[in-house]
N, C-alpha and C. Protein backbone atom coordinates (compact mmCIF):
# COMPACT_ATOMS: atom_id res chain seq x y z
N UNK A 1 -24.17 3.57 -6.18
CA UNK A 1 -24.21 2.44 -5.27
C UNK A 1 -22.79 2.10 -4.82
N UNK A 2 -22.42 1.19 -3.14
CA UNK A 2 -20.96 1.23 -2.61
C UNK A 2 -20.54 0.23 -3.48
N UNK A 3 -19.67 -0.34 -2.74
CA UNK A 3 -19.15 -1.75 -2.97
C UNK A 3 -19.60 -2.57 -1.82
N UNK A 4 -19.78 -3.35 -1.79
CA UNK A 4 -19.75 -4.74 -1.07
C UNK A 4 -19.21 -5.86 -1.22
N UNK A 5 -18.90 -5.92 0.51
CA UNK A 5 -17.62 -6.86 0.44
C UNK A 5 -18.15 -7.97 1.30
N UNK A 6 -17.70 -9.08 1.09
CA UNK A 6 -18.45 -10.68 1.31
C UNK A 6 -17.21 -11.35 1.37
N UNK A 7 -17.45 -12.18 2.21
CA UNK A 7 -16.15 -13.45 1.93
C UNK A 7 -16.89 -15.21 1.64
N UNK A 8 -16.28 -15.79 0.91
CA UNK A 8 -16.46 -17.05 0.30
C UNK A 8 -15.52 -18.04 1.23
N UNK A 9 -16.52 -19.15 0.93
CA UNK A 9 -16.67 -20.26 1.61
C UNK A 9 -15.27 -20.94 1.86
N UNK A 10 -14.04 -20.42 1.17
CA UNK A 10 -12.78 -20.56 1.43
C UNK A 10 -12.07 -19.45 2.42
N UNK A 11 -12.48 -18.26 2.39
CA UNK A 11 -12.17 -17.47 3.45
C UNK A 11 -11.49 -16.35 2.49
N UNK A 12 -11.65 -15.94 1.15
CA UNK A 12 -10.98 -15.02 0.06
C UNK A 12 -12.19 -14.08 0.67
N UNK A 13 -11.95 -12.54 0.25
CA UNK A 13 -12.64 -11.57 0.80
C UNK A 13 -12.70 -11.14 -0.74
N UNK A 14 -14.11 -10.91 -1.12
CA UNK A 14 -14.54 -10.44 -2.58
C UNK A 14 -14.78 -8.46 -2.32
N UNK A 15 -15.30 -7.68 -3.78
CA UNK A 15 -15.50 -6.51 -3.69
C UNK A 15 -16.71 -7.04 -4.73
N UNK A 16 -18.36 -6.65 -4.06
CA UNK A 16 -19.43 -6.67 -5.44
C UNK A 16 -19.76 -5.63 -5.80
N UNK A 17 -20.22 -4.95 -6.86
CA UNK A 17 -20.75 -4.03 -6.99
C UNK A 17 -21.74 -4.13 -8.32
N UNK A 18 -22.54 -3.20 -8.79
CA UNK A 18 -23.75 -3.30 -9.78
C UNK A 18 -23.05 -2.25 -10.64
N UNK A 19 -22.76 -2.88 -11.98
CA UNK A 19 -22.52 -1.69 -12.94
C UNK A 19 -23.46 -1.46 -13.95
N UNK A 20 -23.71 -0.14 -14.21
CA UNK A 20 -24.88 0.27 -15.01
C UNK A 20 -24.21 0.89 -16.55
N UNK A 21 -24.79 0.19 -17.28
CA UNK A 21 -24.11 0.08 -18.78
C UNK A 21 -23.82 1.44 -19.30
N UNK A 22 -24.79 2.88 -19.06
CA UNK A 22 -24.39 4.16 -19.37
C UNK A 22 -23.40 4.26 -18.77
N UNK A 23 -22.32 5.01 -19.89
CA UNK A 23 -21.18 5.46 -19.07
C UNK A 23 -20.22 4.99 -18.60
N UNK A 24 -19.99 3.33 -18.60
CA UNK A 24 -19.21 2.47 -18.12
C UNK A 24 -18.28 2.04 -19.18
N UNK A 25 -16.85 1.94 -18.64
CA UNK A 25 -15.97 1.52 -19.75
C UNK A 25 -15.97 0.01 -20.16
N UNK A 26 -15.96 -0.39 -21.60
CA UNK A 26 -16.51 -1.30 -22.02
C UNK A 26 -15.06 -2.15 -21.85
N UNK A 27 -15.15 -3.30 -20.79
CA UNK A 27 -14.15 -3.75 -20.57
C UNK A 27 -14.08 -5.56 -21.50
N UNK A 28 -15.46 -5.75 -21.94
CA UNK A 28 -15.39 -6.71 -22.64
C UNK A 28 -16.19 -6.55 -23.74
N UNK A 29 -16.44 -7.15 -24.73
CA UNK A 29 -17.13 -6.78 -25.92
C UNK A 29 -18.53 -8.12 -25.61
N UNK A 30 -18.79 -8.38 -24.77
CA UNK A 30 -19.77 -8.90 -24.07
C UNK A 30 -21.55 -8.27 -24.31
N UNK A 31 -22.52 -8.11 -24.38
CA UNK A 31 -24.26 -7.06 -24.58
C UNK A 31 -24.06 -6.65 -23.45
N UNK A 32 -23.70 -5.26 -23.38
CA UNK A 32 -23.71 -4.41 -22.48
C UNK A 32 -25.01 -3.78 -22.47
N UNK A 33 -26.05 -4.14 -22.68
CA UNK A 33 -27.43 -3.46 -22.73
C UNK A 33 -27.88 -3.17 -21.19
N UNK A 34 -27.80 -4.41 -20.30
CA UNK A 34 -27.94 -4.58 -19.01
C UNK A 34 -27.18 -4.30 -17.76
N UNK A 35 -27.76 -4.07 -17.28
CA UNK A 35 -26.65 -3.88 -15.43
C UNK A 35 -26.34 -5.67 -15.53
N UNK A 36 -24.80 -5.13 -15.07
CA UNK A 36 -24.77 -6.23 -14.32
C UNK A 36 -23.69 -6.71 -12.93
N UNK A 37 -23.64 -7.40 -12.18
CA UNK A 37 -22.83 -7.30 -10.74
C UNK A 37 -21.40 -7.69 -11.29
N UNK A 38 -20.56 -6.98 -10.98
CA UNK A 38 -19.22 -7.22 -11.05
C UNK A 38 -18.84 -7.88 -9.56
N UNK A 39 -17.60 -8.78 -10.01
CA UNK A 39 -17.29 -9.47 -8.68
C UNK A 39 -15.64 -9.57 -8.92
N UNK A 40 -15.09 -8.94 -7.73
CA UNK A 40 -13.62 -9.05 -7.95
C UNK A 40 -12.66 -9.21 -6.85
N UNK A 41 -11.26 -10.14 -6.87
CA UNK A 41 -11.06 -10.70 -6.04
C UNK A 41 -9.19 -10.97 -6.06
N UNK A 42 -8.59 -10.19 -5.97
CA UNK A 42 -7.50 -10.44 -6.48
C UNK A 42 -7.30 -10.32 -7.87
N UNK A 43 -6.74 -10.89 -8.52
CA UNK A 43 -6.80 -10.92 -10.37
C UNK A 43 -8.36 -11.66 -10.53
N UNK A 44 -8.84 -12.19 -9.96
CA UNK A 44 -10.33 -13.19 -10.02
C UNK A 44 -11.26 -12.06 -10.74
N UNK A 45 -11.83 -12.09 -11.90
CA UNK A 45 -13.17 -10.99 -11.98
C UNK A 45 -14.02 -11.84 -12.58
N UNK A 46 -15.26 -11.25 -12.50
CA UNK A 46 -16.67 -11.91 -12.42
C UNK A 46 -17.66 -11.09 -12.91
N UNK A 47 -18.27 -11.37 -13.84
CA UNK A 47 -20.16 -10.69 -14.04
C UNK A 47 -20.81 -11.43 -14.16
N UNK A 48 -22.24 -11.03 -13.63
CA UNK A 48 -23.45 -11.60 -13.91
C UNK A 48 -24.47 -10.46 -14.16
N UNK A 49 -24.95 -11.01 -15.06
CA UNK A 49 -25.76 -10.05 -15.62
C UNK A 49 -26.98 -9.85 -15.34
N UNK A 50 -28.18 -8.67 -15.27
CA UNK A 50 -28.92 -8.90 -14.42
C UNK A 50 -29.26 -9.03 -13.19
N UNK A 51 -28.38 -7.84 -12.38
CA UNK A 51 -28.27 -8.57 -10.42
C UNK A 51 -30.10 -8.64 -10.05
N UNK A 52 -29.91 -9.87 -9.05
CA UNK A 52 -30.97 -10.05 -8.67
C UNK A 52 -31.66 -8.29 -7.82
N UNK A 53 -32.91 -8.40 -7.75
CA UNK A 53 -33.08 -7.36 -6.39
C UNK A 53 -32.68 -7.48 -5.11
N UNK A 54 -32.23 -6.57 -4.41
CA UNK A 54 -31.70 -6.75 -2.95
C UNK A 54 -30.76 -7.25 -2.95
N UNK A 55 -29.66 -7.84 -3.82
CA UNK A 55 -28.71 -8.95 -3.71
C UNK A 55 -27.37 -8.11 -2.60
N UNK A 56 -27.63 -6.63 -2.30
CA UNK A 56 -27.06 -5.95 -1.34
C UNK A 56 -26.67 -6.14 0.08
N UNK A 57 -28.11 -6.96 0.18
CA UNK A 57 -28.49 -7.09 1.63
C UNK A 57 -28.55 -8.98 2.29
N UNK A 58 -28.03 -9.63 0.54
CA UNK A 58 -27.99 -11.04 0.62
C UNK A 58 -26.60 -11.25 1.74
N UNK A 59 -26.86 -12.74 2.22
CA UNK A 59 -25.94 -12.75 3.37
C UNK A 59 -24.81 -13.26 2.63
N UNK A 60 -23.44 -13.27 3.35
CA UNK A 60 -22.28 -13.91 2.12
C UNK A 60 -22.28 -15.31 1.24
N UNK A 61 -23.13 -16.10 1.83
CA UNK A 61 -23.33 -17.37 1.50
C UNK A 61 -24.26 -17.37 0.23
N UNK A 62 -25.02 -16.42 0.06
CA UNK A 62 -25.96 -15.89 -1.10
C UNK A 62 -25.20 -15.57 -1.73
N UNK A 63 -24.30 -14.35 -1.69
CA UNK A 63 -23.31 -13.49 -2.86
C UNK A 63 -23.03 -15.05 -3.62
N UNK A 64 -22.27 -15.91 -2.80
CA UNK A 64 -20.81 -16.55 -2.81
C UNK A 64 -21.46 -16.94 -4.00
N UNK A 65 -22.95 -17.72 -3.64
CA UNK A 65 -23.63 -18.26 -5.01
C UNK A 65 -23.78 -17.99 -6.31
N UNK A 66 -24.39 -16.68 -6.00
CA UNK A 66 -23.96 -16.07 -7.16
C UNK A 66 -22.69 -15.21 -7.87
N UNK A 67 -21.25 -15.71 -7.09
CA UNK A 67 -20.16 -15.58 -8.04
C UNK A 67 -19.74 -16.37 -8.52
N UNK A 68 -20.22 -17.74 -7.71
CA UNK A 68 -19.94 -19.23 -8.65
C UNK A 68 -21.18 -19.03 -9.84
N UNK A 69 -22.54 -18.25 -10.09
CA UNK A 69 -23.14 -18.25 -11.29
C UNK A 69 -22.44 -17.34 -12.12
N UNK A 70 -21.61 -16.88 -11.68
CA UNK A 70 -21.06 -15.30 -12.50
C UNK A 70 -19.96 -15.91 -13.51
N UNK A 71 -20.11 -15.15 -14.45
CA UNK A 71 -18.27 -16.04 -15.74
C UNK A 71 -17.75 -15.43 -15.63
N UNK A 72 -16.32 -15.32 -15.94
CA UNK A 72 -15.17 -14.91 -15.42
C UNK A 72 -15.15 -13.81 -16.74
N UNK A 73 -14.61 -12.68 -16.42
CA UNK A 73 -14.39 -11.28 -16.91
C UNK A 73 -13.44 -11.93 -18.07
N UNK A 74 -13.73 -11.46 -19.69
CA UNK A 74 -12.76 -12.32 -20.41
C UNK A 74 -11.57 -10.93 -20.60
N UNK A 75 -10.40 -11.14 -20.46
CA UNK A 75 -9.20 -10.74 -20.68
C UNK A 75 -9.22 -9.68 -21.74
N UNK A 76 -9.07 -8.56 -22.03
CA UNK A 76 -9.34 -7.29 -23.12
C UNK A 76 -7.84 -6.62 -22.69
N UNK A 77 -7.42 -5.32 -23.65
CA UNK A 77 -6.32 -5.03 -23.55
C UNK A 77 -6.41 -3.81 -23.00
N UNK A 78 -8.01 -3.70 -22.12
CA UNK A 78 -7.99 -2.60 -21.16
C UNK A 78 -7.39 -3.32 -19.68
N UNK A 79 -7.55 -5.03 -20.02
CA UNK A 79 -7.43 -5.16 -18.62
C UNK A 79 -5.47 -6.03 -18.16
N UNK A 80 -5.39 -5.55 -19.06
CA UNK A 80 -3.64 -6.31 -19.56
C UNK A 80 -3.07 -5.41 -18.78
């Protein structure tokens, strides 16, 4: 799957994408059992776990929502 790119209600331009737990480097010690949407924005990072269906084709005002539901990527010494 691409990336998708959305801009928020301040005018910052995001990158979303769906990461699928096989195979993915474990950047937080977080239950990686599930997909979940990464959201990133400058140093800003974001998951939510579980992306909705279609959330591809959601308009930016949808994403935006769900990066304000998303928690912030916690700090690991992959990401230092």
């Amino acid at each position: 799957m691409g990336v998708r790119i959305f801009v928020d209600a301040a005018g910052n331009s995001w990158q979303a994408w769906e990461v699928e737990p096989e195979g993915a480097v474990p950047l937080f010690s977080a239950d990686t059992e599930h997909a979940w949407l990464w959201f990133e924005s400058g140093g800003d990072q974001r998951r939510l776990p579980d992306p909705p269906a279609g959330w591809t084709e959601w308009p930016d005002e949808a994403l935006d929502r769900l990066r304000h539901a998303a928690q912030p990527a916690p700090i690991t010494e992959a990401r230092r």
